[in-house]
C-alpha atoms as a PDB file:
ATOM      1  CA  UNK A   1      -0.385  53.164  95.446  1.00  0.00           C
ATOM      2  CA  UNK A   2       2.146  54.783  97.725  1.00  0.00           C
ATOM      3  CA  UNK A   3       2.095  58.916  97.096  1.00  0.00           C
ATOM      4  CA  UNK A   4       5.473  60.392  96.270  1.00  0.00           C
ATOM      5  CA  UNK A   5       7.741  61.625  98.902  1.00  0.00           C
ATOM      6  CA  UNK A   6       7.324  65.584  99.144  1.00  0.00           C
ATOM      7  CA  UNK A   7      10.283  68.169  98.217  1.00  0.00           C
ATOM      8  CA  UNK A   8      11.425  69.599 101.301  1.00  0.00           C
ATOM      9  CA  UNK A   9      10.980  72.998 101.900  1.00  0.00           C
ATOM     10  CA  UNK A  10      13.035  73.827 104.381  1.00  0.00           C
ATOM     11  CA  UNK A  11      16.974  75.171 103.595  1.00  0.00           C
ATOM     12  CA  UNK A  12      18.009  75.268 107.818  1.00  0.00           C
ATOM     13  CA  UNK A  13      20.903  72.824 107.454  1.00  0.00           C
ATOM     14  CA  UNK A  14      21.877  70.616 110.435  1.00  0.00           C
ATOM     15  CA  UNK A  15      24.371  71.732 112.541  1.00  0.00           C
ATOM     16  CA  UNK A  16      26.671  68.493 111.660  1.00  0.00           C
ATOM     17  CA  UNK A  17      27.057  69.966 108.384  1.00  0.00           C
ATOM     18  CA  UNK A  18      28.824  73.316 109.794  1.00  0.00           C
ATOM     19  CA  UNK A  19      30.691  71.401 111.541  1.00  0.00           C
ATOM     20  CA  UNK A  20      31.961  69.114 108.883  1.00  0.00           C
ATOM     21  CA  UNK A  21      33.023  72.220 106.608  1.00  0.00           C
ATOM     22  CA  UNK A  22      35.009  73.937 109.271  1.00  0.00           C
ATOM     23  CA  UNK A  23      36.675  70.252 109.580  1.00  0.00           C
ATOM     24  CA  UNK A  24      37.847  70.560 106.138  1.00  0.00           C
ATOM     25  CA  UNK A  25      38.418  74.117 106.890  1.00  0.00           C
ATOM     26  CA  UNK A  26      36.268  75.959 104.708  1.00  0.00           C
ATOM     27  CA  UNK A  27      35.267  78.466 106.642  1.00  0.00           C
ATOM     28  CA  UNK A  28      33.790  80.931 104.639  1.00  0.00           C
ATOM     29  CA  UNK A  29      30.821  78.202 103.589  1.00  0.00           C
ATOM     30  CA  UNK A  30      30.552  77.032 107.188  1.00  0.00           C
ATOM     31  CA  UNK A  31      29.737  80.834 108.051  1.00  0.00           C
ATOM     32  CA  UNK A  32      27.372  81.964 105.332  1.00  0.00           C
ATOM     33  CA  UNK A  33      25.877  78.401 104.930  1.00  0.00           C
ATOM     34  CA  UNK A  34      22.324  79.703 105.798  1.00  0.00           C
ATOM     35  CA  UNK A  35      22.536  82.731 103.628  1.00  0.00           C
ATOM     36  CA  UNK A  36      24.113  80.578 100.754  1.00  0.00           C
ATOM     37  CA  UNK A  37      21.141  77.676 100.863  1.00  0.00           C
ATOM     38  CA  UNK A  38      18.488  80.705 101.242  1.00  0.00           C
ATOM     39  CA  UNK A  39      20.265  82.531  97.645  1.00  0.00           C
ATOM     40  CA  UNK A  40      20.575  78.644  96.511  1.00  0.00           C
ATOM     41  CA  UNK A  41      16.804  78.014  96.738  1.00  0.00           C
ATOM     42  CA  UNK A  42      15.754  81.197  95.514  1.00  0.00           C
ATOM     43  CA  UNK A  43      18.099  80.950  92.797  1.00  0.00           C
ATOM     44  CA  UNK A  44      17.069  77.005  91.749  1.00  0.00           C
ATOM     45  CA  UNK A  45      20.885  76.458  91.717  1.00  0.00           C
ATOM     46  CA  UNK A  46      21.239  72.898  89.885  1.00  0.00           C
ATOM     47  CA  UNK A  47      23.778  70.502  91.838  1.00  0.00           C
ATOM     48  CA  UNK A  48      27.067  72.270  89.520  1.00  0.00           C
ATOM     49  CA  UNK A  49      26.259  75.867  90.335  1.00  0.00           C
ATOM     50  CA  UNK A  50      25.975  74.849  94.258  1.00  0.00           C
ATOM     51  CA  UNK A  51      29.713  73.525  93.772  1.00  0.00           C
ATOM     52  CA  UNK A  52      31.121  76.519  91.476  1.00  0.00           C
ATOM     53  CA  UNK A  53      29.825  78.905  93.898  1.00  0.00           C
ATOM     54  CA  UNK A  54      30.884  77.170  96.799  1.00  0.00           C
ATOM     55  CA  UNK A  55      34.391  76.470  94.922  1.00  0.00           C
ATOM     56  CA  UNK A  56      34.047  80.772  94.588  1.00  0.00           C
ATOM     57  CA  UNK A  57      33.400  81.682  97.854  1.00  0.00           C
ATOM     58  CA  UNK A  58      36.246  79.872  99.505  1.00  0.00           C
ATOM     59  CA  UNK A  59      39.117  80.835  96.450  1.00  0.00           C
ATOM     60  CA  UNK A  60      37.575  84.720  97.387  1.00  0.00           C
ATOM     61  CA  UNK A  61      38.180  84.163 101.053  1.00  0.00           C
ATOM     62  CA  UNK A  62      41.484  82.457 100.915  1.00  0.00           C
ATOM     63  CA  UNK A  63      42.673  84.914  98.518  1.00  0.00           C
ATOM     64  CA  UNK A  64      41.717  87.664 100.537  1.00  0.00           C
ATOM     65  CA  UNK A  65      43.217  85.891 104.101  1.00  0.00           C
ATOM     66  CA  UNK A  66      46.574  85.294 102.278  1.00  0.00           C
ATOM     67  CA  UNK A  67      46.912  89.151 101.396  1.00  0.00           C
ATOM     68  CA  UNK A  68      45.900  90.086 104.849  1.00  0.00           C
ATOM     69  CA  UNK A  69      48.647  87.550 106.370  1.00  0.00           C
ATOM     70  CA  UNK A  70      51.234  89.219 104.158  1.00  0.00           C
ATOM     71  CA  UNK A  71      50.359  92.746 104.923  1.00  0.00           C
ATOM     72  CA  UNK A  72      50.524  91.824 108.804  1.00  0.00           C
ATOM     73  CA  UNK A  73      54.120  89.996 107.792  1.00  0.00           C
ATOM     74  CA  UNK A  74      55.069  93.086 105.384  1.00  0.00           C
ATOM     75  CA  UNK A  75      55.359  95.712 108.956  1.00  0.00           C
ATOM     76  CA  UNK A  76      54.155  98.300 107.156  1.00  0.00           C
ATOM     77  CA  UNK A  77      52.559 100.364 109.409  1.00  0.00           C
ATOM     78  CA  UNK A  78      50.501 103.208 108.585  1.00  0.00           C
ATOM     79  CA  UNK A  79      51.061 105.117 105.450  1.00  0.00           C
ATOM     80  CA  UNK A  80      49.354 107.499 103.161  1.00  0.00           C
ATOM     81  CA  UNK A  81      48.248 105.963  99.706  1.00  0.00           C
ATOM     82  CA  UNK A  82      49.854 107.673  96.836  1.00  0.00           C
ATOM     83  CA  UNK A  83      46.429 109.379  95.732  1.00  0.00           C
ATOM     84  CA  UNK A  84      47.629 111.609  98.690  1.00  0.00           C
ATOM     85  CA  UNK A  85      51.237 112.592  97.647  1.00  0.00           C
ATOM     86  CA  UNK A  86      51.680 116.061  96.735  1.00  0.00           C
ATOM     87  CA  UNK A  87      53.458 115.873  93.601  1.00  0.00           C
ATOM     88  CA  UNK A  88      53.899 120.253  93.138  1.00  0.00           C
ATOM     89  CA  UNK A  89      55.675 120.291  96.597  1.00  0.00           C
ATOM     90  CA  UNK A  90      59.150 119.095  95.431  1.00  0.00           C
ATOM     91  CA  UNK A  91      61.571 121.091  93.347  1.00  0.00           C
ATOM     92  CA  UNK A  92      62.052 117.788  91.109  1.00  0.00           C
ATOM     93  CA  UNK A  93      60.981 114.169  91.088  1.00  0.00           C
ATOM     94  CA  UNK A  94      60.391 112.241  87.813  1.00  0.00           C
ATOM     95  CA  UNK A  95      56.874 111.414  88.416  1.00  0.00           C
ATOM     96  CA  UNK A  96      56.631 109.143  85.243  1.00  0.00           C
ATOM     97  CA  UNK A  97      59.687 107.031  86.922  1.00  0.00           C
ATOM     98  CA  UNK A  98      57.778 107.068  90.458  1.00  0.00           C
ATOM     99  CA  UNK A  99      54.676 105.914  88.481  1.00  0.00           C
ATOM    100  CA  UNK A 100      56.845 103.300  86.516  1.00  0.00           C
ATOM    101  CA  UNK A 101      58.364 101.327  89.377  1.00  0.00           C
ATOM    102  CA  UNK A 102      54.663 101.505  91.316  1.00  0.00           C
ATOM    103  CA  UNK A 103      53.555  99.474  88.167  1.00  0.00           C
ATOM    104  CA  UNK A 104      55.927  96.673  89.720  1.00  0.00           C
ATOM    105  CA  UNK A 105      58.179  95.814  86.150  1.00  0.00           C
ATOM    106  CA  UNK A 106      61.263  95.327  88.581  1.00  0.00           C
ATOM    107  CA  UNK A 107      59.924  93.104  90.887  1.00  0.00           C
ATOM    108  CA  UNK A 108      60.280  89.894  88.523  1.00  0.00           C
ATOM    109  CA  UNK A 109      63.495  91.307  87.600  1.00  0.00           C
ATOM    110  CA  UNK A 110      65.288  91.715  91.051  1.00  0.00           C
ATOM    111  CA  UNK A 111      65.554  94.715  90.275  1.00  0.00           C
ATOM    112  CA  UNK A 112      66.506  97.459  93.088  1.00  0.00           C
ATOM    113  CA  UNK A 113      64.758 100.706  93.680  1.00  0.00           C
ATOM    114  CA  UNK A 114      66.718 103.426  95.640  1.00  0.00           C
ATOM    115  CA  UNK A 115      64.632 106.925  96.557  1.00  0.00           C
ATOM    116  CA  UNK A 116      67.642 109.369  97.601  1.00  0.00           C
ATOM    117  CA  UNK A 117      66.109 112.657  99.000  1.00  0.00           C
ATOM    118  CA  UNK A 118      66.387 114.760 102.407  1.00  0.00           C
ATOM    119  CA  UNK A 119      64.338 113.928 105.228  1.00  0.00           C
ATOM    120  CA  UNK A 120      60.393 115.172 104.761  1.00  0.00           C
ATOM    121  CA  UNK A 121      60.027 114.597 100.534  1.00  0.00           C
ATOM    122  CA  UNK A 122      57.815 111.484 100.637  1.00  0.00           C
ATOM    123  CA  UNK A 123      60.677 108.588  99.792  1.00  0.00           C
ATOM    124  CA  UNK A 124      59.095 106.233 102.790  1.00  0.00           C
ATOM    125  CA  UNK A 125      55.690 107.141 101.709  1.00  0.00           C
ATOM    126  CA  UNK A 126      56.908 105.750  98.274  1.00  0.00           C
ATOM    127  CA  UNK A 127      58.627 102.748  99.390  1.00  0.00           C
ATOM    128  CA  UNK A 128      55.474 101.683 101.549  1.00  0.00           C
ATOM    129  CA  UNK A 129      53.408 101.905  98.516  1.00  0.00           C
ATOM    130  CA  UNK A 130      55.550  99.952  96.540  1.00  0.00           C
ATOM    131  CA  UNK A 131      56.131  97.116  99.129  1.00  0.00           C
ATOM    132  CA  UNK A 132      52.016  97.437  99.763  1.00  0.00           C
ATOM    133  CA  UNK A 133      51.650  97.106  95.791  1.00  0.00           C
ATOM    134  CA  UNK A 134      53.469  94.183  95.574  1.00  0.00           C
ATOM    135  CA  UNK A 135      51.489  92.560  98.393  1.00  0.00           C
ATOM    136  CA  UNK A 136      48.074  93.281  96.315  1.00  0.00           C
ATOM    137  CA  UNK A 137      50.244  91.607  93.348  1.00  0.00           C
ATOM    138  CA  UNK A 138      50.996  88.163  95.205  1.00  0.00           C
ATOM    139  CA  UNK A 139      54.496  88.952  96.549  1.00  0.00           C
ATOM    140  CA  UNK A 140      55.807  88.909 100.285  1.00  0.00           C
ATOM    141  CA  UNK A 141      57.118  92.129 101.211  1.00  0.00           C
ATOM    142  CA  UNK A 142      58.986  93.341 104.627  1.00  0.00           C
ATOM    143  CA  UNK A 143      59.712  96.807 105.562  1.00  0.00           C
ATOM    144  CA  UNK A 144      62.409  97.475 107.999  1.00  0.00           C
ATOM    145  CA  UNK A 145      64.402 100.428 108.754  1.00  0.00           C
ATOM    146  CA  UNK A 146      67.944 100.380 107.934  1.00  0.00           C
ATOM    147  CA  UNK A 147      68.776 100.854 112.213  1.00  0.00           C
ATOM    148  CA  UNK A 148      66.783  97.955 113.213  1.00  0.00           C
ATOM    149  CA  UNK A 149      67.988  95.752 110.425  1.00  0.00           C
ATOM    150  CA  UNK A 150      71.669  96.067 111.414  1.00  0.00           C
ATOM    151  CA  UNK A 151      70.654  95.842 115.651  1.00  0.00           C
ATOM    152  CA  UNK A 152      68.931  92.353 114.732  1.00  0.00           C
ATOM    153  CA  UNK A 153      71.663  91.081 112.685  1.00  0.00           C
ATOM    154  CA  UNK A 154      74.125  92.345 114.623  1.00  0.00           C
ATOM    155  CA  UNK A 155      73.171  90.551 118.271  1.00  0.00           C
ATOM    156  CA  UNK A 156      72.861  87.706 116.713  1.00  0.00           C
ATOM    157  CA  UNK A 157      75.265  84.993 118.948  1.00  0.00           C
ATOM    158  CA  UNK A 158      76.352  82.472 116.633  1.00  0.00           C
ATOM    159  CA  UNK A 159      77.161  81.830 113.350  1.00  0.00           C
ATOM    160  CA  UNK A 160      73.750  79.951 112.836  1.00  0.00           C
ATOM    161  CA  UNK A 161      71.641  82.249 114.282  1.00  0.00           C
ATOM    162  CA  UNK A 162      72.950  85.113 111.875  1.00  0.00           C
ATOM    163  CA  UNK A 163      72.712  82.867 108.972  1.00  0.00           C
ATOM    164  CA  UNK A 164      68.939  81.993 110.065  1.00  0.00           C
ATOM    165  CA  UNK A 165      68.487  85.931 110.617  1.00  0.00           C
ATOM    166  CA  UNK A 166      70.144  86.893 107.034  1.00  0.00           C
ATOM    167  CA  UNK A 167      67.922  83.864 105.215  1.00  0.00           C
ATOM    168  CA  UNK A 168      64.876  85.606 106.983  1.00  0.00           C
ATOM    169  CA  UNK A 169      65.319  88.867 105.689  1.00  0.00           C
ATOM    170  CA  UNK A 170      66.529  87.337 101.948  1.00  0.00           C
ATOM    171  CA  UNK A 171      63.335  85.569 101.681  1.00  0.00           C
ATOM    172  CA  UNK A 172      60.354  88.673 100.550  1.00  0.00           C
ATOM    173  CA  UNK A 173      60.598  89.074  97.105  1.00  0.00           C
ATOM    174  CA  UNK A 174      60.418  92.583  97.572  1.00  0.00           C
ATOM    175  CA  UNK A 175      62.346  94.046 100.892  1.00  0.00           C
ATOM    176  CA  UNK A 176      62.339  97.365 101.881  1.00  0.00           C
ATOM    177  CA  UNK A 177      65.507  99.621 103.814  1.00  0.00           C
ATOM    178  CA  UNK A 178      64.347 103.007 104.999  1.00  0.00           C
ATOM    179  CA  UNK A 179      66.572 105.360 106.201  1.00  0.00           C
ATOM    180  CA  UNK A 180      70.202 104.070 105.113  1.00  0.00           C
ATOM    181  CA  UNK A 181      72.305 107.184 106.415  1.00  0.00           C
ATOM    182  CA  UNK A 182      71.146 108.568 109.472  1.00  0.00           C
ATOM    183  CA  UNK A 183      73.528 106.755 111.312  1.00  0.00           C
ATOM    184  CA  UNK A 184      77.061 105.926 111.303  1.00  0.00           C
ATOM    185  CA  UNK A 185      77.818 102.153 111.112  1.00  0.00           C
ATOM    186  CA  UNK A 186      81.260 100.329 112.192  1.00  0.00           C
ATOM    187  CA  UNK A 187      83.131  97.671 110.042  1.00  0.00           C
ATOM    188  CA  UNK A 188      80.766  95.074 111.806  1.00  0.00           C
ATOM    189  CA  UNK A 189      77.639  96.356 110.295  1.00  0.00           C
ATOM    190  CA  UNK A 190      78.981  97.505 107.068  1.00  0.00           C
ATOM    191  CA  UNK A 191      79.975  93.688 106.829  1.00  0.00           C
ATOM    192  CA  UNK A 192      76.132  92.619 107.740  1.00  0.00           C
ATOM    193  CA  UNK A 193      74.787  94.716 105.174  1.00  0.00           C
ATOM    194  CA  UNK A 194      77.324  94.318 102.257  1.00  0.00           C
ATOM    195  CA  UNK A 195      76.162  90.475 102.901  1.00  0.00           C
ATOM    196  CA  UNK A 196      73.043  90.766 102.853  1.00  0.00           C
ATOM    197  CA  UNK A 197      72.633  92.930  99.561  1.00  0.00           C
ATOM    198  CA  UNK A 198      74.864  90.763  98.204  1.00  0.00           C
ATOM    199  CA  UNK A 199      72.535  87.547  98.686  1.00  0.00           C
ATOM    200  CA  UNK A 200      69.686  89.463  97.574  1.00  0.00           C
ATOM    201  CA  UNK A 201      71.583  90.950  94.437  1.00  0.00           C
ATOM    202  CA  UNK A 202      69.817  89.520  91.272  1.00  0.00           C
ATOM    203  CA  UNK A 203      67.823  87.197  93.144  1.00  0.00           C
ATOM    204  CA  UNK A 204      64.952  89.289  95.524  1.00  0.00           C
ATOM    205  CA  UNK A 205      64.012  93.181  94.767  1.00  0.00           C
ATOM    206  CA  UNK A 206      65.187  95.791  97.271  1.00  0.00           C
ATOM    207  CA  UNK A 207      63.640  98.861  97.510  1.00  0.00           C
ATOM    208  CA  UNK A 208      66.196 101.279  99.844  1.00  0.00           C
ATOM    209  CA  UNK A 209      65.605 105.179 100.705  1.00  0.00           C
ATOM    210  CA  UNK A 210      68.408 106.987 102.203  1.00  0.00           C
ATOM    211  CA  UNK A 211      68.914 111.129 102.273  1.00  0.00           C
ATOM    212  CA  UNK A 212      72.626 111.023 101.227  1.00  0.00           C
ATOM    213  CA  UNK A 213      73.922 111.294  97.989  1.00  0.00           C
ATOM    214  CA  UNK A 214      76.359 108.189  96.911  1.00  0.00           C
ATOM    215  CA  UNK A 215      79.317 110.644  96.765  1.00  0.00           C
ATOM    216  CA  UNK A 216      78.406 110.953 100.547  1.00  0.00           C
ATOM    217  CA  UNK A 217      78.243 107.604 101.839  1.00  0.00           C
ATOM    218  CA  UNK A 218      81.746 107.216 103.006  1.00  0.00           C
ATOM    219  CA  UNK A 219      80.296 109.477 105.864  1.00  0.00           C
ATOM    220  CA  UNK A 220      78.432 107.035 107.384  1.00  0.00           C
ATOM    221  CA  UNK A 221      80.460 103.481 106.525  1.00  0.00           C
ATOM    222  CA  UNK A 222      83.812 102.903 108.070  1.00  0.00           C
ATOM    223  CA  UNK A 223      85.805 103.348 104.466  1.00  0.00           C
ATOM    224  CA  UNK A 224      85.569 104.061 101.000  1.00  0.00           C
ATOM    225  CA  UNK A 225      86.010 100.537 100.228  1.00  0.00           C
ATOM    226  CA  UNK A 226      82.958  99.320 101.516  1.00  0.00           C
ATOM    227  CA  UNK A 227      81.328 102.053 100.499  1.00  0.00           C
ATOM    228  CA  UNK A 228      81.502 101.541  96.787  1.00  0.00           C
ATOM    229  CA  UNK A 229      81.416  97.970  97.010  1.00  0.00           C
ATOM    230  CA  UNK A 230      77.966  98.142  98.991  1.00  0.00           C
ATOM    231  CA  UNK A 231      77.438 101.003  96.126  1.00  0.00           C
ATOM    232  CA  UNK A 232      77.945  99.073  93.167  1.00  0.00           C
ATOM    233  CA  UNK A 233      75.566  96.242  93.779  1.00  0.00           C
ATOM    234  CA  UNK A 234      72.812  98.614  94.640  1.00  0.00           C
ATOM    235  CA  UNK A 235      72.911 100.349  91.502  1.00  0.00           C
ATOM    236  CA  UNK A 236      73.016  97.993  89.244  1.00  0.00           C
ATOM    237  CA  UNK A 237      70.587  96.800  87.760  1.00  0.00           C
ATOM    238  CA  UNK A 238      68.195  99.412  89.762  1.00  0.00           C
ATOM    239  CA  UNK A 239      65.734 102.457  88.883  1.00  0.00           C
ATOM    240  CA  UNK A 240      67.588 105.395  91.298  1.00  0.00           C
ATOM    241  CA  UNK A 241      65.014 108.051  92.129  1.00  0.00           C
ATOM    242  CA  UNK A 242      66.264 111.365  93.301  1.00  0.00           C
ATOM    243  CA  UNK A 243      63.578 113.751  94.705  1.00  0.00           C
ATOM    244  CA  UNK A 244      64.257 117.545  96.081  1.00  0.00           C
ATOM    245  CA  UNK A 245      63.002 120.280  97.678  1.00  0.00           C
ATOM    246  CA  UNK A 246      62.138 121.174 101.244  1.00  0.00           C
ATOM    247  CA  UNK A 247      60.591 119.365 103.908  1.00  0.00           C
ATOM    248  CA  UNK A 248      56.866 118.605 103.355  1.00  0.00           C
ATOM    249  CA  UNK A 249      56.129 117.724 107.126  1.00  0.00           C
ATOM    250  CA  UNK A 250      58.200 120.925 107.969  1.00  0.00           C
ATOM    251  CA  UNK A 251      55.749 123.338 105.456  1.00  0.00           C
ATOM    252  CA  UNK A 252      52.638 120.876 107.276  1.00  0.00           C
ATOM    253  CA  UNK A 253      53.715 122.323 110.914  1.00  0.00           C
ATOM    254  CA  UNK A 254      54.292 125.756 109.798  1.00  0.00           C
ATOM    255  CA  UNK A 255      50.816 125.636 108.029  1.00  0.00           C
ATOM    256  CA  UNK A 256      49.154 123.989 111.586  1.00  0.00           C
ATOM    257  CA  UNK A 257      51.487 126.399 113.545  1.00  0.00           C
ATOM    258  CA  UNK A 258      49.999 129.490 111.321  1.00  0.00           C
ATOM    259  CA  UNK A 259      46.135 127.892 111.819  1.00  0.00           C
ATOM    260  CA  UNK A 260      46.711 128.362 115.428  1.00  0.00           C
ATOM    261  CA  UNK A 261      48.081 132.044 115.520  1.00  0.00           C
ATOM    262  CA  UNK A 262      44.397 132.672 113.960  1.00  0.00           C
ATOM    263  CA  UNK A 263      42.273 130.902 116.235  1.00  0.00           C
ATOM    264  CA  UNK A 264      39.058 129.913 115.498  1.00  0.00           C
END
């Protein structure tokens, strides 16, 4: 009578299999396939737990890839995370507002956020935590300055290749324009902007930060006209944060500049 074929005993897996899973591109299995069989034998994993484990690895690393791809996409940058903003420095922010809009309610709404405060109070570090926040949630984000918005859109060519341009910067769900008044813009770019606010308005979020009050505006674009017009779709429907006080950065160099007069 023929004895029964032994149980292997061995987990080292051939490398044909490896390369089969990266063929069907699941990478995270074809890279921790030896640690995986070790944890499956020790484990006595039956046939379905080898599958829902497998099925939980790759959902953890695709998940995690896709957030990574939309941070790179997002042009963040670096930023400090709001466990790090000094909320006794300014003279007055709502903090329970701040803390609202960080909890992401508008984002489904396309709603708009605009952070109005002088240069040095924290309104990028805000609007980089938002747009980061809604990457963690699912959502594409992109963070552009208002200045380099305008230079792309304006050297575009051709009517095509400012329509591709102004599709590419309606598609994030949540897009954010730092620094709206630091420069003067001409009819042109006024134009460029009023159009593409006005695609975004009610469809996509927009998040914008700019250090002049509305009432001032009409220092920076060509007329009043365009001024209120660009004015009226930003506010509505849109949480309007207005923070003051002096410069953090400016009390952080007179702090570093005081250090120094001390020495060591």
């Amino acid at each position: 009578m023929p004895s029964p074929t032994p149980t292997p005993t061995t987990t080292r897996p051939s490398p044909e299999l490896a390369s089969a899973l990266r063929a069907l591109s699941l990478w995270r299995t074809a890279e921790d396939l030896d640690d995986f069989l070790a944890r499956a034998t020790r484990g006595r994993y039956g046939p379905v737990q080898v599958l829902e484990e497998l099925a939980r690895a790759e959902l953890a690393e695709r998940a995690r890839k896709s957030v990574e791809g939309r941070l790179k996409r997002a042009h963040l940058g670096r930023f400090k995370p709001m466990a790090d903003f000094d909320w006794a420095w300014p003279k007055k922010i709502d903090r329970e507002t701040v803390e609202r809009v960080l909890g992401l309610e508008f984002l489904p709404r396309a709603e708009n956020v605009l952070l109005v405060a002088p240069q040095g109070l924290g309104k990028t570090m805000i609007a980089k935590n938002l747009a980061h926040a809604a990457v963690l949630a699912g959502a594409t984000a992109l963070f552009v300055t208002a200045a380099e918005l305008l230079l792309d859109l304006s050297k575009q060519e051709t009517p095509r290749a400012l329509e591709r341009r102004l599709a590419h910067y309606v598609r994030p769900q949540l897009l954010v324009v730092d620094e709206l008044g630091y420069l003067s813009y001409d009819n042109h770019a006024a134009d460029l902007l009023f159009q593409l606010v006005t695609r975004r308005y009610e469809h996509r979020a927009l998040v914008l930060t700019t250090n002049l009050r509305f009432a001032d505006w009409n220092t920076v674009l060509p007329n009043a006209t365009s001024a209120t017009a660009l004015i009226d779709r930003l506010t509505h429907h849109a949480e309007i944060i207005a923070i003051e006080g002096e410069s953090y950065r400016k009390r952080e160099a007179e702090l570093a500049r005081q250090a120094r007069r001390r020495g060591p």
